[in-house]
C-alpha atoms as a PDB file:
ATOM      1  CA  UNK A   1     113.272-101.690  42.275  1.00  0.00           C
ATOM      2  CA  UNK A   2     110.642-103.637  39.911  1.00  0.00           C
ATOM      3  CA  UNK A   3     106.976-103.440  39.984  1.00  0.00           C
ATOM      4  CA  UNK A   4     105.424-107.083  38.463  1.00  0.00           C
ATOM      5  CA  UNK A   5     102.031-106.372  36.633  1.00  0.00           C
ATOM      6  CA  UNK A   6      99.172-109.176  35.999  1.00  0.00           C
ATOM      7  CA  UNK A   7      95.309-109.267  35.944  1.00  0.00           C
ATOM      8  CA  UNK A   8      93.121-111.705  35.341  1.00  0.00           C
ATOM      9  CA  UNK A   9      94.328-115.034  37.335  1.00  0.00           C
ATOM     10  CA  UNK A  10      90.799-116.032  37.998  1.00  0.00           C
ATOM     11  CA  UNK A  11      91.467-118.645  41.031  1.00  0.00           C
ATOM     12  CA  UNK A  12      94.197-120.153  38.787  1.00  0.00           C
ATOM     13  CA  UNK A  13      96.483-121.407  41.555  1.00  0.00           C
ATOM     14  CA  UNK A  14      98.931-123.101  38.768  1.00  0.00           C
ATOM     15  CA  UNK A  15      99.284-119.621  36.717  1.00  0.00           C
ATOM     16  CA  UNK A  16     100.149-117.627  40.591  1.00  0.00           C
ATOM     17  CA  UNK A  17     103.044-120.392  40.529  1.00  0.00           C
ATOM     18  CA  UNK A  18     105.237-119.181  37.492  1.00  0.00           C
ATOM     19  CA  UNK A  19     104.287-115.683  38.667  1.00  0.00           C
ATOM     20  CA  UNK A  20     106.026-116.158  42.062  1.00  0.00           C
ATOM     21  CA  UNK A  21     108.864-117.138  39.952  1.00  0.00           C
ATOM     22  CA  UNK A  22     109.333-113.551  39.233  1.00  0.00           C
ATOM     23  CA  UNK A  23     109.362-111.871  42.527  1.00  0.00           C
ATOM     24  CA  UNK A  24     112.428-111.294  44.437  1.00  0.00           C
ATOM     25  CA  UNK A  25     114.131-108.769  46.825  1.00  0.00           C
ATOM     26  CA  UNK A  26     114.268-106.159  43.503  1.00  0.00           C
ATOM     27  CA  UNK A  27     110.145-106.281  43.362  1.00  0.00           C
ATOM     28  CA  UNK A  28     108.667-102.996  45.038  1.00  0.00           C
ATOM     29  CA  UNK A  29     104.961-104.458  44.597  1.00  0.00           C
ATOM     30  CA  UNK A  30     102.617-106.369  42.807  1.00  0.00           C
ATOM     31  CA  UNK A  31      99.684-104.699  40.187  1.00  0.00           C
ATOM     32  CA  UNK A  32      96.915-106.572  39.605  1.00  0.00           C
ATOM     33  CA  UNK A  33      94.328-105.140  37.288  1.00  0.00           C
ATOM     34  CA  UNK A  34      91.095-107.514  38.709  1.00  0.00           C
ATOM     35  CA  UNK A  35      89.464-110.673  38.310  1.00  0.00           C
ATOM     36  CA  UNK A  36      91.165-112.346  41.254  1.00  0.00           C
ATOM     37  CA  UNK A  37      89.121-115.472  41.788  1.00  0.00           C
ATOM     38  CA  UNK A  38      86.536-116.032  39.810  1.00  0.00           C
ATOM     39  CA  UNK A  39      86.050-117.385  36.378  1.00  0.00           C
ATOM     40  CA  UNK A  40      82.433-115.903  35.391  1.00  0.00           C
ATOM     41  CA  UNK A  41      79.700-117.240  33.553  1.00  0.00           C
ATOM     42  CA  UNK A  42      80.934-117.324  30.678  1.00  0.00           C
ATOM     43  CA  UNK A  43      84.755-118.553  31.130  1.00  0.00           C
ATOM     44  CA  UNK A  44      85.802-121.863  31.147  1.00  0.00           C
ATOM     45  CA  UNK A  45      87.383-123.184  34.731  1.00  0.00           C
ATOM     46  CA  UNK A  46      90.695-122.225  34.433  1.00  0.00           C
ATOM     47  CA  UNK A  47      93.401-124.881  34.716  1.00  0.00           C
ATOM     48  CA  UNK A  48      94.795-125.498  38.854  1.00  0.00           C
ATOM     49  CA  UNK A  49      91.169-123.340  39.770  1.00  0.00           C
ATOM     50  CA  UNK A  50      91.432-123.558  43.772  1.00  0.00           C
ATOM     51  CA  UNK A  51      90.479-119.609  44.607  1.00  0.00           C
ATOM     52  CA  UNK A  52      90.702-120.046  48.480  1.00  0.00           C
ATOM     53  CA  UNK A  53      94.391-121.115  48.234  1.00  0.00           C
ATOM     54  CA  UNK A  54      94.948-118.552  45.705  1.00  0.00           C
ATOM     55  CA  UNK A  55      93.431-115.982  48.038  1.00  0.00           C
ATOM     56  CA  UNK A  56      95.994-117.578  50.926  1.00  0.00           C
ATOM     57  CA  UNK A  57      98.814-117.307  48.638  1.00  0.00           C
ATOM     58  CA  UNK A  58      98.256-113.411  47.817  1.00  0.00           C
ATOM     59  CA  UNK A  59      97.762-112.663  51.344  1.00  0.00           C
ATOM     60  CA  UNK A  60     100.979-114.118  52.634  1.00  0.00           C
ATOM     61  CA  UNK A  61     103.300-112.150  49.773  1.00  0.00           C
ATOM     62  CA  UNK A  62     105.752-110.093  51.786  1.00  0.00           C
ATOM     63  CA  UNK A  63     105.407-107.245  49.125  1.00  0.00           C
ATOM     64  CA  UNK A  64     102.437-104.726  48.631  1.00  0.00           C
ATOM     65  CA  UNK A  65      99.528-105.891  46.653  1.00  0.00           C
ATOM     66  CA  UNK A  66      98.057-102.952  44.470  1.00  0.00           C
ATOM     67  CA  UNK A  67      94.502-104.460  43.100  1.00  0.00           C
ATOM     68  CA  UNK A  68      91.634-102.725  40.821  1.00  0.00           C
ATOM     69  CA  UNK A  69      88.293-105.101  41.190  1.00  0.00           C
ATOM     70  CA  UNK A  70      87.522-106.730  37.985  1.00  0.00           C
ATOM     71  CA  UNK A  71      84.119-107.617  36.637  1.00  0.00           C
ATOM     72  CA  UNK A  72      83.967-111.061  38.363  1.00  0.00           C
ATOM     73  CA  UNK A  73      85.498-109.731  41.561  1.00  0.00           C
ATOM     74  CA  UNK A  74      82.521-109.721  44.101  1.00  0.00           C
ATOM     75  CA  UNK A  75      82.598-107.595  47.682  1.00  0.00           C
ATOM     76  CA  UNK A  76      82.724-111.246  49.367  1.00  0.00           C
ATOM     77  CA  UNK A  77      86.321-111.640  47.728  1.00  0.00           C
ATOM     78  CA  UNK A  78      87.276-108.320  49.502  1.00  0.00           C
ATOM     79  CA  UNK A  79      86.173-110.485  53.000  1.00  0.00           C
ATOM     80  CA  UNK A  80      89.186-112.787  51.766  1.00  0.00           C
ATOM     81  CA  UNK A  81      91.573-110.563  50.941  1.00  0.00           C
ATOM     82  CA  UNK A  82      94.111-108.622  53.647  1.00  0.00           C
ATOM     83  CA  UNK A  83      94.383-106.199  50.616  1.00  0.00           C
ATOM     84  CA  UNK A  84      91.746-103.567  48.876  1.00  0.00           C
ATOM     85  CA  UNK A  85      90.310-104.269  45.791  1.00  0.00           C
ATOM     86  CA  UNK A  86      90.227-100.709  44.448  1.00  0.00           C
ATOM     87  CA  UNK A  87      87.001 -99.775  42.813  1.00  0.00           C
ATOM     88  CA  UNK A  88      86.951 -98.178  40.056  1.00  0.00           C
ATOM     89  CA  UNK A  89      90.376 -97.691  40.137  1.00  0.00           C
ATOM     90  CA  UNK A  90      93.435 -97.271  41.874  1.00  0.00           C
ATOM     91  CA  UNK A  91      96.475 -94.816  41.247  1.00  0.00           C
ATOM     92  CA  UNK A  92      99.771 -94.955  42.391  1.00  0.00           C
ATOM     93  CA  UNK A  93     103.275 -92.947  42.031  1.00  0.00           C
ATOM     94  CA  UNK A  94     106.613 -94.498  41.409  1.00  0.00           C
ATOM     95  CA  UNK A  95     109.737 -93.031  40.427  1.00  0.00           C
ATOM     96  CA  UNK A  96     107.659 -90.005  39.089  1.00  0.00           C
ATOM     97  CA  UNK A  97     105.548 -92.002  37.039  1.00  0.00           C
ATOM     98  CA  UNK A  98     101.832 -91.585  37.744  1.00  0.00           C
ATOM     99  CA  UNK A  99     100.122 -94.978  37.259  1.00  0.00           C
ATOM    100  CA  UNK A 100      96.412 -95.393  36.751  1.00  0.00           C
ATOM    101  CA  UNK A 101      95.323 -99.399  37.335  1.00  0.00           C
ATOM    102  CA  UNK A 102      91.958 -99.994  36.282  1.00  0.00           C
ATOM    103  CA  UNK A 103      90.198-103.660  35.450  1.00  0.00           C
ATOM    104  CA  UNK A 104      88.870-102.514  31.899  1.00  0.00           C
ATOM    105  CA  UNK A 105      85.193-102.973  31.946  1.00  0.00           C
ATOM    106  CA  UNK A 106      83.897 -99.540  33.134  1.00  0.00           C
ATOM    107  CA  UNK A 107      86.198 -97.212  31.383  1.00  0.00           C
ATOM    108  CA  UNK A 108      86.599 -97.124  27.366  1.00  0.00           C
ATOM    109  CA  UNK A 109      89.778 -96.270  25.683  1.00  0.00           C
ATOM    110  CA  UNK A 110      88.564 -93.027  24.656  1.00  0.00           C
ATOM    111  CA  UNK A 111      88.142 -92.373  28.403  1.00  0.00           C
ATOM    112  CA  UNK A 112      90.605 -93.667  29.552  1.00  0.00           C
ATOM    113  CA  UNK A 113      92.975 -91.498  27.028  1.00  0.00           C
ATOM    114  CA  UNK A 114      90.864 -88.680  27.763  1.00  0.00           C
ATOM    115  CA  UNK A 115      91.314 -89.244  31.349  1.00  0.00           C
ATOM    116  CA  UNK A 116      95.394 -89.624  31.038  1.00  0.00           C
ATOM    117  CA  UNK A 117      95.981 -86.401  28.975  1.00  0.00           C
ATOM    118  CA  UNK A 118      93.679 -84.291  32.342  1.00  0.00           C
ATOM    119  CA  UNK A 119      95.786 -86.033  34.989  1.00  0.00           C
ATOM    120  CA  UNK A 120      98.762 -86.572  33.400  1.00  0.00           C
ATOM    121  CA  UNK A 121      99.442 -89.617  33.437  1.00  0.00           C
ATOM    122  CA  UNK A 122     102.385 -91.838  32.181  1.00  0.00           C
ATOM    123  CA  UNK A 123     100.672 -95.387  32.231  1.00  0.00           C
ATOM    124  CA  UNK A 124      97.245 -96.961  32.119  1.00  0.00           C
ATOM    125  CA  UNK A 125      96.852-100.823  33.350  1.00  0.00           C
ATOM    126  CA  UNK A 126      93.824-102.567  32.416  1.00  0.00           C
ATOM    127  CA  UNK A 127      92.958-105.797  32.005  1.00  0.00           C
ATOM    128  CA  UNK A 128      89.577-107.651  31.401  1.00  0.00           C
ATOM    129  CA  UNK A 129      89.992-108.623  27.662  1.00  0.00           C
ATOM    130  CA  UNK A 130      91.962-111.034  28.361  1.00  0.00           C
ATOM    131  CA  UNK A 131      94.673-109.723  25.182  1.00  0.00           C
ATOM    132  CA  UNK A 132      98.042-108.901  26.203  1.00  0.00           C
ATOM    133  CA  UNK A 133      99.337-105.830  24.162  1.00  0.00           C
ATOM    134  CA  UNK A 134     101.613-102.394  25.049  1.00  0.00           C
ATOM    135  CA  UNK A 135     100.934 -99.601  23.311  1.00  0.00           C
ATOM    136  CA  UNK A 136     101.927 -95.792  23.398  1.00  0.00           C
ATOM    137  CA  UNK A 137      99.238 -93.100  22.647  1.00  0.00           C
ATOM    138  CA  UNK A 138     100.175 -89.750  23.013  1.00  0.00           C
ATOM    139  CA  UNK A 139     102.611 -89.185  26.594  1.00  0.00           C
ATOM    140  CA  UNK A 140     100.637 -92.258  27.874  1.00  0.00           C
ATOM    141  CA  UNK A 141     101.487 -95.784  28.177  1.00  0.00           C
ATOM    142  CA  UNK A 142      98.641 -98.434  27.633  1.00  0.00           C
ATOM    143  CA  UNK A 143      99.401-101.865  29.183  1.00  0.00           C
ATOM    144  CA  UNK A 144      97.122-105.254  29.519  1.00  0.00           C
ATOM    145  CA  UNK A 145      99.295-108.298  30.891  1.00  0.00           C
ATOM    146  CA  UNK A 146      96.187-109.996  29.426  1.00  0.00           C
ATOM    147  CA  UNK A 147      95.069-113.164  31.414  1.00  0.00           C
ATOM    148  CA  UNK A 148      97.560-115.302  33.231  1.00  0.00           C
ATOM    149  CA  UNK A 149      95.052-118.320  33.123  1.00  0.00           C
ATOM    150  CA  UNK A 150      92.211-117.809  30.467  1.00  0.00           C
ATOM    151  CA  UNK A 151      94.696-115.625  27.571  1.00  0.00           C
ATOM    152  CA  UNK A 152      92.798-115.044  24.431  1.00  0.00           C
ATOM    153  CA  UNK A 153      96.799-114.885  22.906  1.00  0.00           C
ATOM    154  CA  UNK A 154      99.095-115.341  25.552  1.00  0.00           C
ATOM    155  CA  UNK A 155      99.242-115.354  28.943  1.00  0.00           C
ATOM    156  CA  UNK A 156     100.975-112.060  29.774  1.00  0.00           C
ATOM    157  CA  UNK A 157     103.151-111.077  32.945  1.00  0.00           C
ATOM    158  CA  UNK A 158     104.688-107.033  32.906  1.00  0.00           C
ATOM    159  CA  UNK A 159     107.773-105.710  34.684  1.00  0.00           C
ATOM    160  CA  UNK A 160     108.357-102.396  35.185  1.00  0.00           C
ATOM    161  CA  UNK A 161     111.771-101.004  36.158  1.00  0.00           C
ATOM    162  CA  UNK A 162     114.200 -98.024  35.354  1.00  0.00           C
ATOM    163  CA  UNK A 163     111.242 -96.633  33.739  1.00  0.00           C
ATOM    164  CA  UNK A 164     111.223 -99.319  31.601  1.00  0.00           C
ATOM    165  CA  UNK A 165     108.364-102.079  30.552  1.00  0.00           C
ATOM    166  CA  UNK A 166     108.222-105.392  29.389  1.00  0.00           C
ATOM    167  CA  UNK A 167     105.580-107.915  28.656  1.00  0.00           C
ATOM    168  CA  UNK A 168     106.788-111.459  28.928  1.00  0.00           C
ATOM    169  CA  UNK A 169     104.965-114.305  27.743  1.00  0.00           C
ATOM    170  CA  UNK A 170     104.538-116.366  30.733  1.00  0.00           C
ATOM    171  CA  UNK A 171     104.455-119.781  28.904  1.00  0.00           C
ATOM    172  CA  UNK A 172     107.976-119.527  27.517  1.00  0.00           C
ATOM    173  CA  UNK A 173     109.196-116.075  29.774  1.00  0.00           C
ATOM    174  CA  UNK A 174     110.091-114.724  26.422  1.00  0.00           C
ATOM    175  CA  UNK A 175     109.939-110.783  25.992  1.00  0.00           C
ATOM    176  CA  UNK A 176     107.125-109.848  23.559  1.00  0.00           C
ATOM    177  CA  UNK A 177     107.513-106.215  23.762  1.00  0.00           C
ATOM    178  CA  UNK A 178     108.926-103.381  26.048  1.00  0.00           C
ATOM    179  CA  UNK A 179     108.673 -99.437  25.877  1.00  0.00           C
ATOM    180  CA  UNK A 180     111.026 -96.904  28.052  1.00  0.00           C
ATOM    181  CA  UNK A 181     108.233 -94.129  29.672  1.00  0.00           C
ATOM    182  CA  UNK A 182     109.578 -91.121  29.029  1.00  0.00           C
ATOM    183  CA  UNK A 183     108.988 -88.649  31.778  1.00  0.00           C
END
């Protein structure tokens, strides 16, 4: 049983591609911390941009689809989608772990580590900056896949299994980093 983790795909159809790569019978469900379709304002258009396919694609997955709505994630996306887009966040338990997703842009890391250490939780997934990274503070995991298709480092994908993480670099599928969650 794997869970595959992402955020950030902004209508990239090209980026959903390699990430359908990863799922097989193993994968449980699909996390994705927000921004769906849309690139914003202030993003360029992300390479292979073609949001209603996209939004076809994510519908027709034969696994769950756990979402948080991102900053660029409007309510007309949720008329498009046969899956919630959690607002302002959405929590799930596997395998004992308590997982928090979130997108990134309402909650700040002190709140977010203030939040973890009240409800106990084993792993925060945000995403919105757009930086991959993995990082352990206190009994909490912190994990941002950063963006599939507009990374400000690398486009990042997680997997989750055995109570293990990795982040792989979706460019190359090389493993960047992992941590074992420990409860």
């Amino acid at each position: 049983m794997k869970i595959i983790i992402i955020s950030d795909t902004h209508g990239s159809v090209g980026v959903w591609d390699k990430i359908k790569g990863y799922i097989d019978s193993d994968t449980t469900c699909i996390i994705h911390a927000g921004d769906l379709y849309s690139f914003g304002p202030r993003n360029p258009l992300p390479e292979g941009y073609d949001p209603g396919t996209l939004a076809n694609q994510l519908n027709s997955i034969a696994v769950p689809l756990i979402c948080s709505k991102g900053n660029c994630d409007s309510d007309v996306d949720q008329t498009i989608s046969n899956f919630p887009l959690c607002n302002p966040f959405a929590f799930i338990f596997y395998d004992g772990l308590r997982i928090f997703i979130t997108h990134g842009h309402l909650f700040n890391k002190e709140q977010l580590i203030c939040l973890s250490k009240q409800w106990s939780i084993d792993l925060v997934v945000s995403g919105h900056t757009h930086v991959a990274g993995l990082e352990s503070i206190g009994n909490t995991v912190f994990f941002n896949p950063g963006s599939c298709a507009l990374p400000k480092n690398f486009p990042g994908i997680g997997l989750l299994y055995n109570r293990c993480l990795e982040l792989y670099n979706l460019n190359d599928n090389s493993l960047v980093n992992k941590i074992t969650l420990s409860r």
